[in-house]
PDB file of N, CA and C in Angstrom:
ATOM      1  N   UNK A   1      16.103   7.087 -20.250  1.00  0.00           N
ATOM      2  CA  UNK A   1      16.144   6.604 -18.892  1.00  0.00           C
ATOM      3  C   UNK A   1      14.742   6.375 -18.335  1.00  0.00           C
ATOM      4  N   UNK A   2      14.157   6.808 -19.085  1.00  0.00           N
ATOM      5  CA  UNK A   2      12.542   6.590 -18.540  1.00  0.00           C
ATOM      6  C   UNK A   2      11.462   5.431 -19.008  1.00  0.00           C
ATOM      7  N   UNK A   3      12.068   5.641 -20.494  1.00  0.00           N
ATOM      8  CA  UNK A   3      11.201   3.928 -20.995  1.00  0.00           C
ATOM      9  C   UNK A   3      11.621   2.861 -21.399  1.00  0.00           C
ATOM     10  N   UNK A   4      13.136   2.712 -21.367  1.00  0.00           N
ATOM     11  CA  UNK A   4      13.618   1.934 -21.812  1.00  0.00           C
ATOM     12  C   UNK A   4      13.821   0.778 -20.356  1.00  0.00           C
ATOM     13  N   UNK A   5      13.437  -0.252 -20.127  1.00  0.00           N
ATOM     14  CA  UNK A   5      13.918  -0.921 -19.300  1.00  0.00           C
ATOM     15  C   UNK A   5      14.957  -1.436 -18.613  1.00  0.00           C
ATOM     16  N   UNK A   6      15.856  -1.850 -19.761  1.00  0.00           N
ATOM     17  CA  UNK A   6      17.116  -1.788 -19.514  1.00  0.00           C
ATOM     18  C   UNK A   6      18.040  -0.880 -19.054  1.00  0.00           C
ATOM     19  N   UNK A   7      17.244   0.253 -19.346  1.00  0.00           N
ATOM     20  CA  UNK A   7      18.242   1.264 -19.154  1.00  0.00           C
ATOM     21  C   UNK A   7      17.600   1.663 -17.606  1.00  0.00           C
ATOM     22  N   UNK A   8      16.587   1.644 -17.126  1.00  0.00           N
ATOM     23  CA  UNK A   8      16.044   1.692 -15.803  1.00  0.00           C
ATOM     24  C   UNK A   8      17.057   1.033 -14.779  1.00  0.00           C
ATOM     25  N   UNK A   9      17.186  -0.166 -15.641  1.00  0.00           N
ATOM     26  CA  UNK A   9      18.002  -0.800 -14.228  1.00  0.00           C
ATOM     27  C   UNK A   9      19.621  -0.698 -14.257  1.00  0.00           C
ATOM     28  N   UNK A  10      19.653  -0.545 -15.489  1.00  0.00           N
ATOM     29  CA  UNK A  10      21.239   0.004 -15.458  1.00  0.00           C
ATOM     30  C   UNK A  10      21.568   1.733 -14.516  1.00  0.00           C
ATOM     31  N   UNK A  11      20.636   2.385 -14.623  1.00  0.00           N
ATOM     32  CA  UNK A  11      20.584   3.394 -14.185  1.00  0.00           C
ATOM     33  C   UNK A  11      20.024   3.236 -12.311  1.00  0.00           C
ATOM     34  N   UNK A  12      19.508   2.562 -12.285  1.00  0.00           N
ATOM     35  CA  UNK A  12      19.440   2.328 -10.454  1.00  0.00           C
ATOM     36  C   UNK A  12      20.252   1.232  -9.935  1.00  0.00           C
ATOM     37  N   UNK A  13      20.853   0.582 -10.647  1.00  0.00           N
ATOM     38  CA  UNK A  13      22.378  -0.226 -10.354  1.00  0.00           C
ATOM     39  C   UNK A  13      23.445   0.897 -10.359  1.00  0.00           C
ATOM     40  N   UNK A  14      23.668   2.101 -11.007  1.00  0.00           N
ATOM     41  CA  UNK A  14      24.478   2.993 -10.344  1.00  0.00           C
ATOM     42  C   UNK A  14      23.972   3.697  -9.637  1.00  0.00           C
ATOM     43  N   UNK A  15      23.032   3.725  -9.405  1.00  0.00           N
ATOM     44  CA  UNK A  15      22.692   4.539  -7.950  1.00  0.00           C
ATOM     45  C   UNK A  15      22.354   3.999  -6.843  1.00  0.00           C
ATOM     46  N   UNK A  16      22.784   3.045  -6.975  1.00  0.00           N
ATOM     47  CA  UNK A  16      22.769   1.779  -5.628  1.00  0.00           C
ATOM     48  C   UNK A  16      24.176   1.666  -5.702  1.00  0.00           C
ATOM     49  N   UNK A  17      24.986   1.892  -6.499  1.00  0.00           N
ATOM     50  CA  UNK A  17      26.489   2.250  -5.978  1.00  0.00           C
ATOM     51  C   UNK A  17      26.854   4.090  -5.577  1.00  0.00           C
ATOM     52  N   UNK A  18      25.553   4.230  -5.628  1.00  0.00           N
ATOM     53  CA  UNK A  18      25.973   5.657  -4.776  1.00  0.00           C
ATOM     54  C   UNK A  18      26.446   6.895  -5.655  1.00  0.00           C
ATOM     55  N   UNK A  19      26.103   6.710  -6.772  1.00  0.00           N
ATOM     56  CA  UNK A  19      25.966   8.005  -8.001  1.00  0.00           C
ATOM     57  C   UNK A  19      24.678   8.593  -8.132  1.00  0.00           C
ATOM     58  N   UNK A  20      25.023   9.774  -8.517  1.00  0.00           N
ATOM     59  CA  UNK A  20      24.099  10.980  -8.596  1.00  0.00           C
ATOM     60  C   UNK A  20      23.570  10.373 -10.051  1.00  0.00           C
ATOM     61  N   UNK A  21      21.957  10.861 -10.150  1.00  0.00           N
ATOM     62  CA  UNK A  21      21.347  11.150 -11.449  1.00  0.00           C
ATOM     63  C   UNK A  21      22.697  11.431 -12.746  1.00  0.00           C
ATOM     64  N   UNK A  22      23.408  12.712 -12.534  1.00  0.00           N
ATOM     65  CA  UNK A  22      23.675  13.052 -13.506  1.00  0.00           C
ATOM     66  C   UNK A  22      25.284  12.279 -13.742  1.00  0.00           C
ATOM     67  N   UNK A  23      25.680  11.727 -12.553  1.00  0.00           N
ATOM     68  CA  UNK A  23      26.841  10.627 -12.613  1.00  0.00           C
ATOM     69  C   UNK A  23      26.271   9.358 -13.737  1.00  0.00           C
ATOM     70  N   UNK A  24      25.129   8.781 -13.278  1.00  0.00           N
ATOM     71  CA  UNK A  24      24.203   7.885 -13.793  1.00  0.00           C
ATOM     72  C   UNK A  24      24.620   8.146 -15.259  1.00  0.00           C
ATOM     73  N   UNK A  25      23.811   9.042 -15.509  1.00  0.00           N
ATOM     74  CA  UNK A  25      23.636   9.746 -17.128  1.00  0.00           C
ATOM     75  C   UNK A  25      24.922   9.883 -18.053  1.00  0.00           C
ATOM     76  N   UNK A  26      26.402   9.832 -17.346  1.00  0.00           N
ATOM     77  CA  UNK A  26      27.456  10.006 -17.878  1.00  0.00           C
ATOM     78  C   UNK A  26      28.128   8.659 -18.057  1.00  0.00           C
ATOM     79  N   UNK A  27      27.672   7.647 -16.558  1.00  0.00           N
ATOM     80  CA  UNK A  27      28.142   6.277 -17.268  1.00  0.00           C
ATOM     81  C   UNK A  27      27.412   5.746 -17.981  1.00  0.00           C
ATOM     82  N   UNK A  28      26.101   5.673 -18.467  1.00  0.00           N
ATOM     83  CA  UNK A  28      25.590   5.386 -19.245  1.00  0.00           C
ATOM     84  C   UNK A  28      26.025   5.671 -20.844  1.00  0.00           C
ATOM     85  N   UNK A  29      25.925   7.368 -20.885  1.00  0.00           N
ATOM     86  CA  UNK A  29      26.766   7.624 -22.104  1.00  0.00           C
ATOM     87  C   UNK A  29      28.407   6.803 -22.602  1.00  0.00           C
ATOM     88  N   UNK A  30      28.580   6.433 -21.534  1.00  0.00           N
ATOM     89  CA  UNK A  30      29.775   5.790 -21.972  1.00  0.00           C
ATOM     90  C   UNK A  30      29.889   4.862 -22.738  1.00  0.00           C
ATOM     91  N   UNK A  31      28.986   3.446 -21.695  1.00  0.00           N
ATOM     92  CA  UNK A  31      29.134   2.563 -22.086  1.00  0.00           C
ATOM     93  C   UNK A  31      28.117   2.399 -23.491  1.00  0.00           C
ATOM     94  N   UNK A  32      26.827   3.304 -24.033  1.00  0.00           N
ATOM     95  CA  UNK A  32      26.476   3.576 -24.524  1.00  0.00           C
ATOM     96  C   UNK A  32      27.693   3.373 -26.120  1.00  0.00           C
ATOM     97  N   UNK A  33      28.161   4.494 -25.771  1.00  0.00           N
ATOM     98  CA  UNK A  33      29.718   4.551 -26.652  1.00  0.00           C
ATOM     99  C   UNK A  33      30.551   3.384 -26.860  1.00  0.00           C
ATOM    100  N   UNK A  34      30.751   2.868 -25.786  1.00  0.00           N
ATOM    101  CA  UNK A  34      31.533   1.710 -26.392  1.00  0.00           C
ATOM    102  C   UNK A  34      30.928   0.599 -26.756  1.00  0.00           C
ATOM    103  N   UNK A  35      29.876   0.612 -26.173  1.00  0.00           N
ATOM    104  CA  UNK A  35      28.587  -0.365 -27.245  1.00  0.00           C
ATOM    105  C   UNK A  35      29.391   0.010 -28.729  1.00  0.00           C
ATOM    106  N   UNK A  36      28.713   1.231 -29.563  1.00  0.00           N
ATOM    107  CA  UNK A  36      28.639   1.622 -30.729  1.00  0.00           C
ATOM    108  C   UNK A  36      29.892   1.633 -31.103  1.00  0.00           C
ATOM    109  N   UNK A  37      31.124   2.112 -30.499  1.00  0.00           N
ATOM    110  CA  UNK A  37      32.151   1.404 -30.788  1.00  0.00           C
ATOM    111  C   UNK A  37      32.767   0.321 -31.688  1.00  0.00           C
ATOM    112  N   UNK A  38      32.392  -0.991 -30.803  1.00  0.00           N
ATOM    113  CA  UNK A  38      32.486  -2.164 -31.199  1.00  0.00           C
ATOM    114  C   UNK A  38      32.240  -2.228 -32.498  1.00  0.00           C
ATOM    115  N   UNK A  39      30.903  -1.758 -32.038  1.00  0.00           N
ATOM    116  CA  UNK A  39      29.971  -2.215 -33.332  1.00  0.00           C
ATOM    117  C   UNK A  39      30.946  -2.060 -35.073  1.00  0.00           C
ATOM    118  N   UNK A  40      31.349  -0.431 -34.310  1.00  0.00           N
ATOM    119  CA  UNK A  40      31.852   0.176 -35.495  1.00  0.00           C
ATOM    120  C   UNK A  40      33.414  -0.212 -35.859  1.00  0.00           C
ATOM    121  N   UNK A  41      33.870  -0.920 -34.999  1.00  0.00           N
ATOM    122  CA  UNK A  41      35.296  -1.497 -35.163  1.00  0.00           C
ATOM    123  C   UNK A  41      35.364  -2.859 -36.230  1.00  0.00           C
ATOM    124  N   UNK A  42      34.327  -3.727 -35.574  1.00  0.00           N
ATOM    125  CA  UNK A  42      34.011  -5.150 -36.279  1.00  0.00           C
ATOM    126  C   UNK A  42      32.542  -5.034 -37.172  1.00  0.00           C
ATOM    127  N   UNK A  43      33.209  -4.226 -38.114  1.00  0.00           N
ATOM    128  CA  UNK A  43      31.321  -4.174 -38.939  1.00  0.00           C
ATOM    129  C   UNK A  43      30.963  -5.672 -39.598  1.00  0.00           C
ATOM    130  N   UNK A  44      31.945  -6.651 -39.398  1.00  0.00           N
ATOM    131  CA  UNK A  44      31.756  -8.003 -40.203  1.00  0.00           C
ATOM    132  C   UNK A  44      31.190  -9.149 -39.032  1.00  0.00           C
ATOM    133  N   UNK A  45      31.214  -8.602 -37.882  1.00  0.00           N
ATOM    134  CA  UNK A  45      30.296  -9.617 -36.922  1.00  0.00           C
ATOM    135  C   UNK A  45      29.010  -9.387 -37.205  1.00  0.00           C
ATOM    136  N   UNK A  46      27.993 -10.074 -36.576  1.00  0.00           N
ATOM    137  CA  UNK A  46      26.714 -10.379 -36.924  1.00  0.00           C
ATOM    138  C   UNK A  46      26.150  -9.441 -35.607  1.00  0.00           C
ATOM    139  N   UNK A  47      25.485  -8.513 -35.914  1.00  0.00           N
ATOM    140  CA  UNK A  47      24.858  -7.844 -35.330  1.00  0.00           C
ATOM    141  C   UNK A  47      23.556  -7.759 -34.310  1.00  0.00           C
ATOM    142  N   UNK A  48      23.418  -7.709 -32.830  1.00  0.00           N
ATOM    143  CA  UNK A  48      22.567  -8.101 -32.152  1.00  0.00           C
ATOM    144  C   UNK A  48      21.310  -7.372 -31.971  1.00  0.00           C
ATOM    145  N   UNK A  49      20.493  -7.864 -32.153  1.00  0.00           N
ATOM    146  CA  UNK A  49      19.081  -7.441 -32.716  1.00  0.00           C
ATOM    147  C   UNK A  49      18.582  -6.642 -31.843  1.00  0.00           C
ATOM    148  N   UNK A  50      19.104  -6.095 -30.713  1.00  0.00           N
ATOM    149  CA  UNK A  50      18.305  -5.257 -29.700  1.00  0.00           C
ATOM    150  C   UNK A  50      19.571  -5.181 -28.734  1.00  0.00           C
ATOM    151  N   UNK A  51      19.606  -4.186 -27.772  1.00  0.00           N
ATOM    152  CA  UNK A  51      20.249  -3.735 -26.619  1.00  0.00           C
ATOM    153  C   UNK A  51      20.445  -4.455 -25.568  1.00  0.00           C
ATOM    154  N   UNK A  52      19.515  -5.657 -25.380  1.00  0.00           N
ATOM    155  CA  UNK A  52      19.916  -6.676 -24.355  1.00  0.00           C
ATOM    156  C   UNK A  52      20.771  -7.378 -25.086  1.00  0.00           C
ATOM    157  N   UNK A  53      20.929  -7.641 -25.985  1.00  0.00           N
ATOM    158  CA  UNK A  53      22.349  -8.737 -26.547  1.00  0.00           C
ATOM    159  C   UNK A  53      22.967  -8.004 -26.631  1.00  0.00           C
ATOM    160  N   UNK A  54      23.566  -6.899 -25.972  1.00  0.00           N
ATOM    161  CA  UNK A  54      25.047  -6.387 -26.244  1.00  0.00           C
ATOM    162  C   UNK A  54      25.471  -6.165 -24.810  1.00  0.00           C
ATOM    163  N   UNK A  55      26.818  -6.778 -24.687  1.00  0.00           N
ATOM    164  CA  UNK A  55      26.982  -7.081 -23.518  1.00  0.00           C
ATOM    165  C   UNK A  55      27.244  -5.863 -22.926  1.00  0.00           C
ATOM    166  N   UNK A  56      26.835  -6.226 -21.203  1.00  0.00           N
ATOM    167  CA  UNK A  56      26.994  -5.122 -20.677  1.00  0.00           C
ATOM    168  C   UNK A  56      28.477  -4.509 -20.339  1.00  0.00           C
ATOM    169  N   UNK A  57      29.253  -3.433 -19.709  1.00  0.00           N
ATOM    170  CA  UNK A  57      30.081  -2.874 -19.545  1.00  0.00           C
ATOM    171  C   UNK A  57      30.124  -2.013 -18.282  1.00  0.00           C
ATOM    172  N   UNK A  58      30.853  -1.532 -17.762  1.00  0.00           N
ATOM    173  CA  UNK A  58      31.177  -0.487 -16.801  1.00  0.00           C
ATOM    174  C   UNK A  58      30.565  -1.120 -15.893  1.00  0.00           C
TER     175      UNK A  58
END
């Protein structure tokens, strides 16, 4: 949550909907998860080279 950029603003986009730090930290883990998910459901799609190509969620 601290150096990743993306994750900066994903993390003060829920707290501009009015979640706590540690609310923050739990939707993140989520969608985190269902990122890797996917991933792990369709191992025959072509895989996106970094964290901004995977679409966002929650």
């Amino acid at each position: 949550m601290q150096l990743d950029p993306a994750t900066k603003t994903y993390v003060a986009r829920r707290a501009a909907e009015g979640k706590t730090s540690r609310d923050a930290q739990r939707c993140l883990k989520r969608t985190i998860c269902r990122q890797i998910f996917k991933l792990l459901e369709h191992p025959n799609r072509s895989t996106p080279g970094n964290l901004e190509d995977l679409p966002l969620t929650a």
